[in-house]
N, C-alpha and C. Protein backbone atom coordinates (compact mmCIF):
# COMPACT_ATOMS: atom_id res chain seq x y z
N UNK A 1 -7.65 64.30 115.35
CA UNK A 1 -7.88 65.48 116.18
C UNK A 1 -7.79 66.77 115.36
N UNK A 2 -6.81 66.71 114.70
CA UNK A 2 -6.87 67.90 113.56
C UNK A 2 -7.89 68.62 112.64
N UNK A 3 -8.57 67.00 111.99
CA UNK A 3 -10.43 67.04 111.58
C UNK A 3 -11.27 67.80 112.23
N UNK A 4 -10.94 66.88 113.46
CA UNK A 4 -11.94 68.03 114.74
C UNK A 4 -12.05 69.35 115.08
N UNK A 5 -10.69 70.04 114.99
CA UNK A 5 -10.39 71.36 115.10
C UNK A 5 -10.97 72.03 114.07
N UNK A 6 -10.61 71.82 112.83
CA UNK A 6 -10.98 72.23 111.62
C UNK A 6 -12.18 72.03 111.40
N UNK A 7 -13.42 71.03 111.80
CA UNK A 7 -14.72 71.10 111.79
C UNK A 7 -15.56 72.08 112.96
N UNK A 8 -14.48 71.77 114.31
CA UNK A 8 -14.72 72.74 114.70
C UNK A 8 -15.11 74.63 114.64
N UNK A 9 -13.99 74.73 114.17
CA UNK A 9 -13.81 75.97 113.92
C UNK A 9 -15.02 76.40 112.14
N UNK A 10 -15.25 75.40 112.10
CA UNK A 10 -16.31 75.46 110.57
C UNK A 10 -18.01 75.75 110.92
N UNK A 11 -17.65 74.85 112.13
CA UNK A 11 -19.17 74.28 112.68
C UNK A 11 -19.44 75.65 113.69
N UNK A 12 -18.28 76.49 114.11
CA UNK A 12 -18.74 77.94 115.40
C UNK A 12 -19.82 78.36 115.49
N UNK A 13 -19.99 79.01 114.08
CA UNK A 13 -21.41 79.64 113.77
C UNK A 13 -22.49 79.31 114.36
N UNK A 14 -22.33 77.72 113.64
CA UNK A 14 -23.57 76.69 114.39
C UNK A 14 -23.63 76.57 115.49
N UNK A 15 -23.16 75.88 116.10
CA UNK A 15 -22.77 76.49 117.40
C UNK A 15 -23.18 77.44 118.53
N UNK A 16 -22.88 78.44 117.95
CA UNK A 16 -23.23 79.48 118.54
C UNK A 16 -24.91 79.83 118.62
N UNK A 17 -24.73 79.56 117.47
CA UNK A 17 -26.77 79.82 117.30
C UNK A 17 -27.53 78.80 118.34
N UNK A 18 -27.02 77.45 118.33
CA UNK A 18 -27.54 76.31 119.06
C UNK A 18 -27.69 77.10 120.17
N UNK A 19 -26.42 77.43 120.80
CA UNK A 19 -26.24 77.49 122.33
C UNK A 19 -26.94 78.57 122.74
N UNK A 20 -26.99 79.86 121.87
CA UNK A 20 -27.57 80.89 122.22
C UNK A 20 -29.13 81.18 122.57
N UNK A 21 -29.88 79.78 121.65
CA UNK A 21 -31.11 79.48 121.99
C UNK A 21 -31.41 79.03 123.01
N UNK A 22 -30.84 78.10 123.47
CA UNK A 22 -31.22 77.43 124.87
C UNK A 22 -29.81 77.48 126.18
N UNK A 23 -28.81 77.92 125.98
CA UNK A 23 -27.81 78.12 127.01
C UNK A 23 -27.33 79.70 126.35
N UNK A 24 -26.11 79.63 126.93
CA UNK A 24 -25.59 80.90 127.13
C UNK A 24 -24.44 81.78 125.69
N UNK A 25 -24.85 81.08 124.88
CA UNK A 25 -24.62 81.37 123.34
C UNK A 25 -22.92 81.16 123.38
N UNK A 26 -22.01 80.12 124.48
CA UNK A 26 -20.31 80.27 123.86
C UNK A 26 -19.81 79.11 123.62
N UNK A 27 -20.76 78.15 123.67
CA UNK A 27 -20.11 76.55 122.72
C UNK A 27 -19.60 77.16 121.74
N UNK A 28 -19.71 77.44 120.69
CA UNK A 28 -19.04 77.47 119.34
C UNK A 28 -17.99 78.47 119.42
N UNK A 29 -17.63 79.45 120.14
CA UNK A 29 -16.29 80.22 120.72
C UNK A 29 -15.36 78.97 121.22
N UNK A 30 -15.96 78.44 122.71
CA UNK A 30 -15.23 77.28 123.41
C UNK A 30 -15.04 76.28 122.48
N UNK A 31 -15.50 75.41 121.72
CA UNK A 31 -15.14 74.10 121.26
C UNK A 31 -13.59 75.02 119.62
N UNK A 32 -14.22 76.29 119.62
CA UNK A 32 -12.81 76.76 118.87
C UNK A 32 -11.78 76.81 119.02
N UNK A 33 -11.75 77.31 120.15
CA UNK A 33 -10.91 77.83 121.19
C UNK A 33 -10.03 76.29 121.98
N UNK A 34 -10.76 76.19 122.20
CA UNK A 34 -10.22 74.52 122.98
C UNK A 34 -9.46 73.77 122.20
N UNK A 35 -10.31 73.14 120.61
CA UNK A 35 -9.83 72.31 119.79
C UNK A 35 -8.30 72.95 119.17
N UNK A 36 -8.32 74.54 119.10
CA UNK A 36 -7.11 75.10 118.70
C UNK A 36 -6.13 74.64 119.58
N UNK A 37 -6.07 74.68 121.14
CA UNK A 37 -5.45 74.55 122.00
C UNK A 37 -4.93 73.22 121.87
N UNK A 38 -5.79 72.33 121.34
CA UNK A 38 -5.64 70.63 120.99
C UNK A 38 -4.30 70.52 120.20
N UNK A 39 -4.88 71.21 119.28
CA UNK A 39 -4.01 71.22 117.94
C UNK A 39 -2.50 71.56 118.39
N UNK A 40 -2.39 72.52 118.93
CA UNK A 40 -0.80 73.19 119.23
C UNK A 40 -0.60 72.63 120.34
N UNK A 41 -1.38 71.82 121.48
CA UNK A 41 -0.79 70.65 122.16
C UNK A 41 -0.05 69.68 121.33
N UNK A 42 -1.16 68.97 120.65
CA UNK A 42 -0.06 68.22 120.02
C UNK A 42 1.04 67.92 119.25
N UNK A 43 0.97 69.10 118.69
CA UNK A 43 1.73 69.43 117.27
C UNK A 43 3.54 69.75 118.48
N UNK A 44 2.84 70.08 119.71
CA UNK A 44 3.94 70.55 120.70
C UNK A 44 4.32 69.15 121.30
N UNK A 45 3.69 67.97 121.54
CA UNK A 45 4.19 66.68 121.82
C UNK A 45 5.46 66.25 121.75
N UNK A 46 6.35 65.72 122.79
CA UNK A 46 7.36 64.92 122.44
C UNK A 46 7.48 63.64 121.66
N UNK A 47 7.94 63.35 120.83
CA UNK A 47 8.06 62.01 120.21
C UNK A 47 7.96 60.98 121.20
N UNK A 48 7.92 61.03 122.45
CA UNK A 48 8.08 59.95 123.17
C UNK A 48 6.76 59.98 123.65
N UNK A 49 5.73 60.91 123.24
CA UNK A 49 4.26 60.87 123.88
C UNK A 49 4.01 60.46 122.57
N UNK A 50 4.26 59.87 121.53
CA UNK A 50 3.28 59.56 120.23
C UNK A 50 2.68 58.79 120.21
N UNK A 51 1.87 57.99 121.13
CA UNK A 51 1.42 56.71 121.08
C UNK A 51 -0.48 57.37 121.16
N UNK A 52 -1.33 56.91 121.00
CA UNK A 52 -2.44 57.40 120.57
C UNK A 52 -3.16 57.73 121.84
N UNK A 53 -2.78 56.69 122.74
CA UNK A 53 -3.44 57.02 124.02
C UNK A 53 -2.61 58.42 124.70
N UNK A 54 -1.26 58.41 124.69
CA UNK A 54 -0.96 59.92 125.40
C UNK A 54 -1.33 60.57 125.20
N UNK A 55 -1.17 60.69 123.19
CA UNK A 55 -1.73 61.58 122.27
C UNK A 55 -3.00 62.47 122.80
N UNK A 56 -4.06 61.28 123.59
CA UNK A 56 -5.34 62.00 123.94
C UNK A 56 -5.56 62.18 125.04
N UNK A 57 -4.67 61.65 125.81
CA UNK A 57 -4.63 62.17 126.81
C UNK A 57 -4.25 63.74 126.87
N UNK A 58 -3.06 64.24 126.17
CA UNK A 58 -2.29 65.13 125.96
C UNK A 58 -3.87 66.22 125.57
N UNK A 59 -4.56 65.65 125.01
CA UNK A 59 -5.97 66.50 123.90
C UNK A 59 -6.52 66.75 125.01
N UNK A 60 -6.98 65.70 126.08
CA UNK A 60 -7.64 65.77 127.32
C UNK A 60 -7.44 67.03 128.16
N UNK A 61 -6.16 67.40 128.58
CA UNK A 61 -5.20 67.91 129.19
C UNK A 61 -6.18 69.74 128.34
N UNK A 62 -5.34 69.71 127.41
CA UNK A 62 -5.95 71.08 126.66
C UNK A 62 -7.30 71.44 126.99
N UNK A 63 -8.16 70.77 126.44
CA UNK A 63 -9.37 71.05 127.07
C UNK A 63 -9.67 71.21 127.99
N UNK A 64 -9.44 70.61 128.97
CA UNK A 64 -9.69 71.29 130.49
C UNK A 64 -9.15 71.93 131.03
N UNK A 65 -7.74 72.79 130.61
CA UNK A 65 -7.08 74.09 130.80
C UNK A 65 -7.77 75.18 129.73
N UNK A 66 -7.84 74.83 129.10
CA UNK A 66 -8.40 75.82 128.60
C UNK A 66 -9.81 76.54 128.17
N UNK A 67 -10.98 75.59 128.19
CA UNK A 67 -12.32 75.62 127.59
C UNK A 67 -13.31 75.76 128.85
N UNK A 68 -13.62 76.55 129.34
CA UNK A 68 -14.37 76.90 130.59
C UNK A 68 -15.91 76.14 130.55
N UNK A 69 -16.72 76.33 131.37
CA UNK A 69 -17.87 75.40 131.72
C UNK A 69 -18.32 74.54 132.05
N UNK A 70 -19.19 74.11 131.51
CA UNK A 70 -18.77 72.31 131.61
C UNK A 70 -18.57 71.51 130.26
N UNK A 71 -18.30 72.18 129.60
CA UNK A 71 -17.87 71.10 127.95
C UNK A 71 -16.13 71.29 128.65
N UNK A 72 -15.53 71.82 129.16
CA UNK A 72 -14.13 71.35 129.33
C UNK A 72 -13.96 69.94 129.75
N UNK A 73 -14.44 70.42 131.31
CA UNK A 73 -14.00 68.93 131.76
C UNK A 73 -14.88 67.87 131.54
N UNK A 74 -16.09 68.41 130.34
CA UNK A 74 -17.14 66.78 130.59
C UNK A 74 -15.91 66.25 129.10
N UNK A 75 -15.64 67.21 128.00
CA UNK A 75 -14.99 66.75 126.56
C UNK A 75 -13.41 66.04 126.76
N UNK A 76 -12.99 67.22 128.16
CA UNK A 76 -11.62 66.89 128.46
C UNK A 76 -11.52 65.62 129.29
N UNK A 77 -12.18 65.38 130.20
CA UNK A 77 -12.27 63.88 131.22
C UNK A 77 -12.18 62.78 130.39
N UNK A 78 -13.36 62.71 129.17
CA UNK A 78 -13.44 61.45 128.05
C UNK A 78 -12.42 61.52 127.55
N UNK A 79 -12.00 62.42 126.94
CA UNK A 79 -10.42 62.52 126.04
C UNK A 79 -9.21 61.76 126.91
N UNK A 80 -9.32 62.03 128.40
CA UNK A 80 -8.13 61.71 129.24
C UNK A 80 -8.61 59.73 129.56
N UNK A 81 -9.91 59.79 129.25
CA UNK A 81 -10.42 58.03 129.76
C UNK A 81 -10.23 57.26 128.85
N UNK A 82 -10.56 57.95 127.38
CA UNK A 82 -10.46 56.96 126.35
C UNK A 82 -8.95 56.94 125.95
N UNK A 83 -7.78 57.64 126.16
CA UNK A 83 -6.38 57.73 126.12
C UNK A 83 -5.68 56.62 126.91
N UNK A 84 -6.15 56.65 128.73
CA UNK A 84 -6.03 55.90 129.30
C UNK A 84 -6.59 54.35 129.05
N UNK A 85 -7.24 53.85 128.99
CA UNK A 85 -8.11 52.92 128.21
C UNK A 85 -7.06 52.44 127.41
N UNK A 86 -6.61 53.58 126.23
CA UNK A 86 -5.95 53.00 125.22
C UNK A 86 -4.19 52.10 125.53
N UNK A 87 -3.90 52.87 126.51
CA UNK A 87 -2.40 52.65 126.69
C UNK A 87 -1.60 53.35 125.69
N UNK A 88 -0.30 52.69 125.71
CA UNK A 88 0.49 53.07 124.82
C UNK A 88 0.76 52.15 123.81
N UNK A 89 0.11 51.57 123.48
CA UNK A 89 -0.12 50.56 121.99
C UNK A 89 0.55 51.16 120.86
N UNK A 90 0.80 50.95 120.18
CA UNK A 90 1.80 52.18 119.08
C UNK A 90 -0.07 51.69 117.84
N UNK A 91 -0.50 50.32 117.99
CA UNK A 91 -1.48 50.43 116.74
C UNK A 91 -2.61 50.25 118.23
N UNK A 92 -3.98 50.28 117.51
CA UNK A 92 -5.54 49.83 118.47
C UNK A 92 -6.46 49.85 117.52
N UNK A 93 -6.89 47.72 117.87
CA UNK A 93 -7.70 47.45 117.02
C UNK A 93 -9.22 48.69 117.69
N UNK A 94 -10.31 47.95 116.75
CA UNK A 94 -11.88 48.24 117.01
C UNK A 94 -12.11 47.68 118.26
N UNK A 95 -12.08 46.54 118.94
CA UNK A 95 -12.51 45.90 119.73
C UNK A 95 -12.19 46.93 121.08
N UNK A 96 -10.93 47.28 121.13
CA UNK A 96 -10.22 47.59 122.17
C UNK A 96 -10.28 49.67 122.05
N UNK A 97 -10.59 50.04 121.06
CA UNK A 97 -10.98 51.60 120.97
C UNK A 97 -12.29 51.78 121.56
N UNK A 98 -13.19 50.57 120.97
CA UNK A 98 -14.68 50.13 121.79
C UNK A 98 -14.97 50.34 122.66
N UNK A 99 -13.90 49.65 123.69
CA UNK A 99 -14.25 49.70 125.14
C UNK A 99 -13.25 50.53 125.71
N UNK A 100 -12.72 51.58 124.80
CA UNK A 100 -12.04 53.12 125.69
C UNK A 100 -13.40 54.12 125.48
N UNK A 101 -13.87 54.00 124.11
CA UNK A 101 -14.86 54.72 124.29
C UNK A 101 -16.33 54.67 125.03
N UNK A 102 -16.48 53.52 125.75
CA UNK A 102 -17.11 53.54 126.42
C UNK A 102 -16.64 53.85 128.07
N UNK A 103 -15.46 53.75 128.20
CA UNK A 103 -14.72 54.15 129.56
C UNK A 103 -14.60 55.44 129.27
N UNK A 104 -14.67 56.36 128.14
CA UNK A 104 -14.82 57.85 127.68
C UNK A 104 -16.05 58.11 128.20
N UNK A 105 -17.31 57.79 127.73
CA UNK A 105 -18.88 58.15 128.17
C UNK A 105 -19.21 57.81 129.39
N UNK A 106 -18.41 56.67 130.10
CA UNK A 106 -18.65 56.77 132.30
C UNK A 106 -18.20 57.84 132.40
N UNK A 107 -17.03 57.86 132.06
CA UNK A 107 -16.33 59.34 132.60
C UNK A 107 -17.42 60.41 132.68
N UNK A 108 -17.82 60.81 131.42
CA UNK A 108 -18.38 62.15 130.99
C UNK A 108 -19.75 62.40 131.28
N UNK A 109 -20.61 60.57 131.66
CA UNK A 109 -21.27 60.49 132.54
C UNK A 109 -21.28 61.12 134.33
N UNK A 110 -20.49 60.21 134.62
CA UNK A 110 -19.66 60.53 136.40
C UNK A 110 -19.94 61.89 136.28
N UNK A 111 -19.23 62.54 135.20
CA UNK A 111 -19.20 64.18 135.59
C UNK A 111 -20.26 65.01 135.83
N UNK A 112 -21.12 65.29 134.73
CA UNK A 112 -22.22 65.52 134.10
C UNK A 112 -23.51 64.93 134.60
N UNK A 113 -23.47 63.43 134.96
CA UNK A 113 -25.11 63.00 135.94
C UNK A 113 -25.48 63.00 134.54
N UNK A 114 -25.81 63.14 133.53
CA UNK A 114 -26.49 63.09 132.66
C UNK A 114 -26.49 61.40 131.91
N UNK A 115 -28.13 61.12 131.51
CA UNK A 115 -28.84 59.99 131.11
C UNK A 115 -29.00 60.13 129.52
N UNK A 116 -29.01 59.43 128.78
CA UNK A 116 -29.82 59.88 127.50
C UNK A 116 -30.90 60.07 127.82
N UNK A 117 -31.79 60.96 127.02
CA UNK A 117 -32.75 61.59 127.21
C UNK A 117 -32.80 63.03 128.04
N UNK A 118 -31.88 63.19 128.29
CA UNK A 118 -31.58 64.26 129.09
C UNK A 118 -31.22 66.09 128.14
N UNK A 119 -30.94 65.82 126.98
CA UNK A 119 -30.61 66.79 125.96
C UNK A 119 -29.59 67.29 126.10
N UNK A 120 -28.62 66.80 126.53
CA UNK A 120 -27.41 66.94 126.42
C UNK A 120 -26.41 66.17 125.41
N UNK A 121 -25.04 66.14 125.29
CA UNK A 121 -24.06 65.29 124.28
C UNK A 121 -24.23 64.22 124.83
N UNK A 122 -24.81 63.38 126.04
CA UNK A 122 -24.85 62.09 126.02
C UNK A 122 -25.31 61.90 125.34
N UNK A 123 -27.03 62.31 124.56
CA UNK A 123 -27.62 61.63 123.61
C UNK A 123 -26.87 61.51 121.97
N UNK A 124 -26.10 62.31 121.85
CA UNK A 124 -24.70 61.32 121.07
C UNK A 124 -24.11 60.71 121.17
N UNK A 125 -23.04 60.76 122.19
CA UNK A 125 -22.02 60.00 122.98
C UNK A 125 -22.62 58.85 123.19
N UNK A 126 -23.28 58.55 123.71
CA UNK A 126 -24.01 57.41 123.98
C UNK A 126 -24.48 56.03 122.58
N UNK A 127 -25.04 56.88 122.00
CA UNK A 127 -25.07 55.71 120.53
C UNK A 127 -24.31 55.64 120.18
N UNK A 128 -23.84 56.50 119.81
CA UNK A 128 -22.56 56.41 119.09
C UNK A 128 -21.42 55.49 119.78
N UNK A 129 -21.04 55.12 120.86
CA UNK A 129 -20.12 54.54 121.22
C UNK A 129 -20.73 52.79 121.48
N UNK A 130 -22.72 52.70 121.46
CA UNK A 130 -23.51 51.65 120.97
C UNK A 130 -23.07 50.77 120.18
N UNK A 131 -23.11 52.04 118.75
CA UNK A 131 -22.98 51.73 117.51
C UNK A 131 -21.44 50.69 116.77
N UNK A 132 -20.16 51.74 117.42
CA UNK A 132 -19.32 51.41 117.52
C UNK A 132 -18.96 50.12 118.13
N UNK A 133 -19.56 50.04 119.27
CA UNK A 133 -18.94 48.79 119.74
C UNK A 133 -20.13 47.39 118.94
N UNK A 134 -20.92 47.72 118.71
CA UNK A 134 -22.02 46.44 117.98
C UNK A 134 -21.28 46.00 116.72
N UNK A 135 -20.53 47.20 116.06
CA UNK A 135 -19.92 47.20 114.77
C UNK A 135 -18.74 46.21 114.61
N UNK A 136 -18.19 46.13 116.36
CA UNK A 136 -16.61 46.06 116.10
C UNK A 136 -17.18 44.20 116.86
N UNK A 137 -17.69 44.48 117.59
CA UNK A 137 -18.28 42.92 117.84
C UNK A 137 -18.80 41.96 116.81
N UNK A 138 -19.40 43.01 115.70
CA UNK A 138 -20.25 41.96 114.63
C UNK A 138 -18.53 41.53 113.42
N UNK A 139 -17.26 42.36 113.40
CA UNK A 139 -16.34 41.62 112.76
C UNK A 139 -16.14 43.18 112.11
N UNK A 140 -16.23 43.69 112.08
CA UNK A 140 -16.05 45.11 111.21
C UNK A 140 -14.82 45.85 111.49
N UNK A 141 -14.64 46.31 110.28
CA UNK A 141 -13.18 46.76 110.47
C UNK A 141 -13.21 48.54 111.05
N UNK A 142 -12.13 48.73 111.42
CA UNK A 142 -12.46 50.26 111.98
C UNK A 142 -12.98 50.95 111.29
N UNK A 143 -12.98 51.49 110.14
CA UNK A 143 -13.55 52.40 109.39
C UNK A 143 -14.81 52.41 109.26
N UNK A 144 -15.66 50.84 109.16
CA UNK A 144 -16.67 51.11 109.19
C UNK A 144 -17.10 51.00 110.70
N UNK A 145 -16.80 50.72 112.15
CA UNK A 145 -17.43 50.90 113.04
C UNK A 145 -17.33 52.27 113.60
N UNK A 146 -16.34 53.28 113.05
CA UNK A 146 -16.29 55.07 112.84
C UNK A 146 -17.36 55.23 112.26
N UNK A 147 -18.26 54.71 111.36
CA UNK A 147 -18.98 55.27 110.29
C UNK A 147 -19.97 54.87 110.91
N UNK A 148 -20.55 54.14 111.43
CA UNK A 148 -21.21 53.89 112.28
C UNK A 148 -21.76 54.28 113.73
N UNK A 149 -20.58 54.37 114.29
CA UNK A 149 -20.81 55.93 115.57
C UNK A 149 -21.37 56.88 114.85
N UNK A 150 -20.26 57.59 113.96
CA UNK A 150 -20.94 58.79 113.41
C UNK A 150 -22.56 58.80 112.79
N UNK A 151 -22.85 57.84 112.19
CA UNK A 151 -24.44 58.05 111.78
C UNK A 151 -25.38 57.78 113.02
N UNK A 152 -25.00 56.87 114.20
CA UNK A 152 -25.60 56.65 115.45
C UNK A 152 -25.59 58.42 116.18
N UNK A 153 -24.40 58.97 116.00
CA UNK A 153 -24.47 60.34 116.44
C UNK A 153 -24.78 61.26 116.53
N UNK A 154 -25.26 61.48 114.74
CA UNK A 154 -25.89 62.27 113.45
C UNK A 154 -27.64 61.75 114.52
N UNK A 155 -28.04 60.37 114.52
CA UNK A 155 -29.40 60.36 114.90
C UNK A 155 -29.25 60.47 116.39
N UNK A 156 -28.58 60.74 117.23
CA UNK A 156 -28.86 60.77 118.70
C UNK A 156 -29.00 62.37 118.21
N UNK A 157 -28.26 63.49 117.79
CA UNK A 157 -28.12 64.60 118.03
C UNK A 157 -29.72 65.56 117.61
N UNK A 158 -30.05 64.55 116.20
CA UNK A 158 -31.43 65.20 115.84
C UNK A 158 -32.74 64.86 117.07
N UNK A 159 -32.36 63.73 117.55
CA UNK A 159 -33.23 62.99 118.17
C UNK A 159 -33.78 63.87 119.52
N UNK A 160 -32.61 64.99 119.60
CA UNK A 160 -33.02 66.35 120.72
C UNK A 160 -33.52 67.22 120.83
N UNK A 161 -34.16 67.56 119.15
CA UNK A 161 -34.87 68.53 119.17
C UNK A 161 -35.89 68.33 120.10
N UNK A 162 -36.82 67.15 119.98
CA UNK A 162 -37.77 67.29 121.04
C UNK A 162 -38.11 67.50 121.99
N UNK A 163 -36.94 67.54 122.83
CA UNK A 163 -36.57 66.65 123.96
C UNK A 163 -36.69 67.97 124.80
N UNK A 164 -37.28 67.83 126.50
CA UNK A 164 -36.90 69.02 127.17
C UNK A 164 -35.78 68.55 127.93
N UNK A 165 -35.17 69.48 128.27
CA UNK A 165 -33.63 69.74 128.72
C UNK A 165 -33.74 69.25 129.99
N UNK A 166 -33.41 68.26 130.98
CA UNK A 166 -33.20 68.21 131.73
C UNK A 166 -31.77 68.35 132.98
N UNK A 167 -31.21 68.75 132.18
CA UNK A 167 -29.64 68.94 132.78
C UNK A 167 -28.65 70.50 131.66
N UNK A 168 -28.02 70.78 132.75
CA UNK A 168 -27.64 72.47 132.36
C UNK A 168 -28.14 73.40 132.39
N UNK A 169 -27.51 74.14 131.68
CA UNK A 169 -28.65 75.45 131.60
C UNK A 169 -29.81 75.71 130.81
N UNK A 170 -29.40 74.65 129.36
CA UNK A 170 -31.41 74.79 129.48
C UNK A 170 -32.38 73.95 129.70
N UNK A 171 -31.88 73.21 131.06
CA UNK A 171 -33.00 73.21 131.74
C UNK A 171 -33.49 73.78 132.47
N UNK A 172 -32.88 75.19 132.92
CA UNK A 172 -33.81 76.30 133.42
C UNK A 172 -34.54 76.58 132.51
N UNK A 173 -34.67 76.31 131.10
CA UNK A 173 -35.94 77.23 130.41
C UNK A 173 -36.94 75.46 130.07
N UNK A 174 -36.99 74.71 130.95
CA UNK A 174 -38.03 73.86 131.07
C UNK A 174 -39.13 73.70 129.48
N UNK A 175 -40.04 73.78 129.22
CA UNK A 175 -40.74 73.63 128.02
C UNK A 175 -40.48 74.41 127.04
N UNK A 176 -39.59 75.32 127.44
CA UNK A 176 -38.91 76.34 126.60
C UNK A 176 -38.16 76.00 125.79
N UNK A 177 -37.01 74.94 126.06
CA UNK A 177 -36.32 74.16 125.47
C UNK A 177 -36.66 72.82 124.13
N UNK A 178 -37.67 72.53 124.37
CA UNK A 178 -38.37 71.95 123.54
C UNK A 178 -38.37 72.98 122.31
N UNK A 179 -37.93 71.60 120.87
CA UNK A 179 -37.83 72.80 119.62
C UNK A 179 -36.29 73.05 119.00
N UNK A 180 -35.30 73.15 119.94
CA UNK A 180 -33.85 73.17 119.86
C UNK A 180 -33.06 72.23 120.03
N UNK A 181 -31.75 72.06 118.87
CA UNK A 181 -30.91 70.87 118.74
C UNK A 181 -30.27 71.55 119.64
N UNK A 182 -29.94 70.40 120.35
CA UNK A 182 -28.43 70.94 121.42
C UNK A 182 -27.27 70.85 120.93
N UNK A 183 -26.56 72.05 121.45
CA UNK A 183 -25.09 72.15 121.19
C UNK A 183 -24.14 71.43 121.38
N UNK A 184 -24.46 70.91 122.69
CA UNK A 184 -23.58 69.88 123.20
C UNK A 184 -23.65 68.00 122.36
N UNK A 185 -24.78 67.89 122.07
CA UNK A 185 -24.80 66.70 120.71
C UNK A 185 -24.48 67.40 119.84
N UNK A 186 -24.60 68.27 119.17
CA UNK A 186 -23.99 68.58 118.08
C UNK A 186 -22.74 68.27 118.03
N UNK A 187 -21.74 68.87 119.03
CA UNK A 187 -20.89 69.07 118.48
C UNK A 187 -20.04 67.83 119.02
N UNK A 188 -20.89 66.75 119.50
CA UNK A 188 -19.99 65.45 119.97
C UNK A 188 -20.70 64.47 118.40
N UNK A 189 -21.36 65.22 117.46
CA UNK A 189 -21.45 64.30 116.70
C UNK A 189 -20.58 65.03 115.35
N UNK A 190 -20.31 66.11 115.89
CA UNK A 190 -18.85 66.69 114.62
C UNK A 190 -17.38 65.60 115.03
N UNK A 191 -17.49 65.47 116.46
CA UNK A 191 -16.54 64.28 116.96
C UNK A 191 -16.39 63.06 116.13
N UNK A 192 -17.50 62.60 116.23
CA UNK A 192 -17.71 61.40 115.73
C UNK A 192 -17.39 61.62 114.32
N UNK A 193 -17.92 62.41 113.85
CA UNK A 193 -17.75 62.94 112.26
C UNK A 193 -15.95 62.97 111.70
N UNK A 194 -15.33 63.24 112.26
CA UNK A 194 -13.93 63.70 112.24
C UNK A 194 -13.09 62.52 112.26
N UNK A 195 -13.74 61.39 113.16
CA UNK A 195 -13.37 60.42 113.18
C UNK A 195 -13.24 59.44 112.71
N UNK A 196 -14.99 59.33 111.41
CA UNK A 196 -15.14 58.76 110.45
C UNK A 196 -14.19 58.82 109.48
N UNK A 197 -14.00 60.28 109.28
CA UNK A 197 -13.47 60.97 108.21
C UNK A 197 -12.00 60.36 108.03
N UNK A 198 -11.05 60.35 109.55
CA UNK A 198 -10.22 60.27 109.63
C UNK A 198 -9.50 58.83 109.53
N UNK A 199 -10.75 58.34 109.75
CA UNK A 199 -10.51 56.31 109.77
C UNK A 199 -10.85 55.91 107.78
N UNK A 200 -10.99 57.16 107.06
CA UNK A 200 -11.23 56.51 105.62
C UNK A 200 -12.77 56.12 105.45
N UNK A 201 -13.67 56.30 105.91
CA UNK A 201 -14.88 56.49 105.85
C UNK A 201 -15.48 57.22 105.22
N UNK A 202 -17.05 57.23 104.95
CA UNK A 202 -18.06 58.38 104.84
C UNK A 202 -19.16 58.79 105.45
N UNK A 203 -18.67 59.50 106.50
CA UNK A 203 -19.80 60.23 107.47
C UNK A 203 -21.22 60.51 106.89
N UNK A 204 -21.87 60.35 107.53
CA UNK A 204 -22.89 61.90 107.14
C UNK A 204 -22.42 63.14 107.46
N UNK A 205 -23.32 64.08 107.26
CA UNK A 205 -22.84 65.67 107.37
C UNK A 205 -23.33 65.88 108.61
N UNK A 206 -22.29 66.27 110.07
CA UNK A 206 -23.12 66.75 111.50
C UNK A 206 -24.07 67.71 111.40
């Protein structure tokens, strides 16, 4: 989660430019702002929440107090599903992170209505948690089924330029939208990215 913050806060710029083209230019403020909030959640944790699932739950929690729109509660809901999912396991193999992160993307689905193809962070979220779970089914150890989301993520996120927006706000600008990476894959494939990073991997660059 720390990765995340710190890519976060790297990635704003970007961010900002994304969003400003086709939504309302404050993803890269919010995902700063939020992930900071992450950070001094947890760092504020009781020892008796250290288990990975509170942990994100606890991440969950931040984000949706604090990050307005809809990246709060679509980023914060998954954070609180894939936590739950996890339990309080003190370790969690691949197999079993697999299928939190896919109880992460119903969630953020449920919320959001959004399909792949839609130009939103599902079209990350979505492979990427594909990828992951094909990885951890074929015998792979965590690091590489992280590395694997993340490059599934890296190609869902490019895979939007084309795409017209059918959900949010830019899908009010209808053919307009066509042409622009979305913010919202972007920055669920800096997720994925952070995660690689953090499991001993080598990402691509979000």
């Amino acid at each position: 989660m720390h990765r995340t913050t710190a890519a976060m806060i790297r990635q704003q710029e970007l961010l900002t430019r994304l969003d400003a083209a086709i939504g309302d230019g404050d993803h890269g403020a919010n995902m700063a702002r939020g992930f900071t909030a992450v950070d001094a959640a947890l760092d504020g944790a009781p020892p008796a929440a250290a288990s990975l699932g509170a942990l994100l739950v606890t991440a969950g929690n931040a984000l949706v107090a604090v990050v307005g729109g809809a990246s709060g509660p679509l980023y914060g809901g998954a954070f609180r599903a894939l936590g739950a999912a996890l339990g309080t396991s003190p370790e969690v193999e691949a197999g079993r992170f697999a299928a939190g992160l896919a109880a992460a993307l119903d969630r953020m689905q449920q919320l959001g209505a959004a399909v792949p193809g839609d130009k939103t962070m599902v079209d990350a979220f979505s492979p990427a948690v594909g990828a992951f779970r094909d990885a951890a089914d074929s015998g792979a150890d965590f690091p590489s089924c992280a590395e694997a989301a993340a490059r599934a993520a890296e190609a869902g996120m490019r895979a939007t330029v084309p795409l017209q927006a059918r959900k949010g706000r830019a899908a009010y600008l209808g053919l307009r939208s066509i042409g622009h990476q979305d913010p919202g894959a972007t920055s669920t494939a800096t997720v994925f990215h952070a995660l690689a990073e953090a499991a001993g991997a080598t990402p691509p660059s979000p």
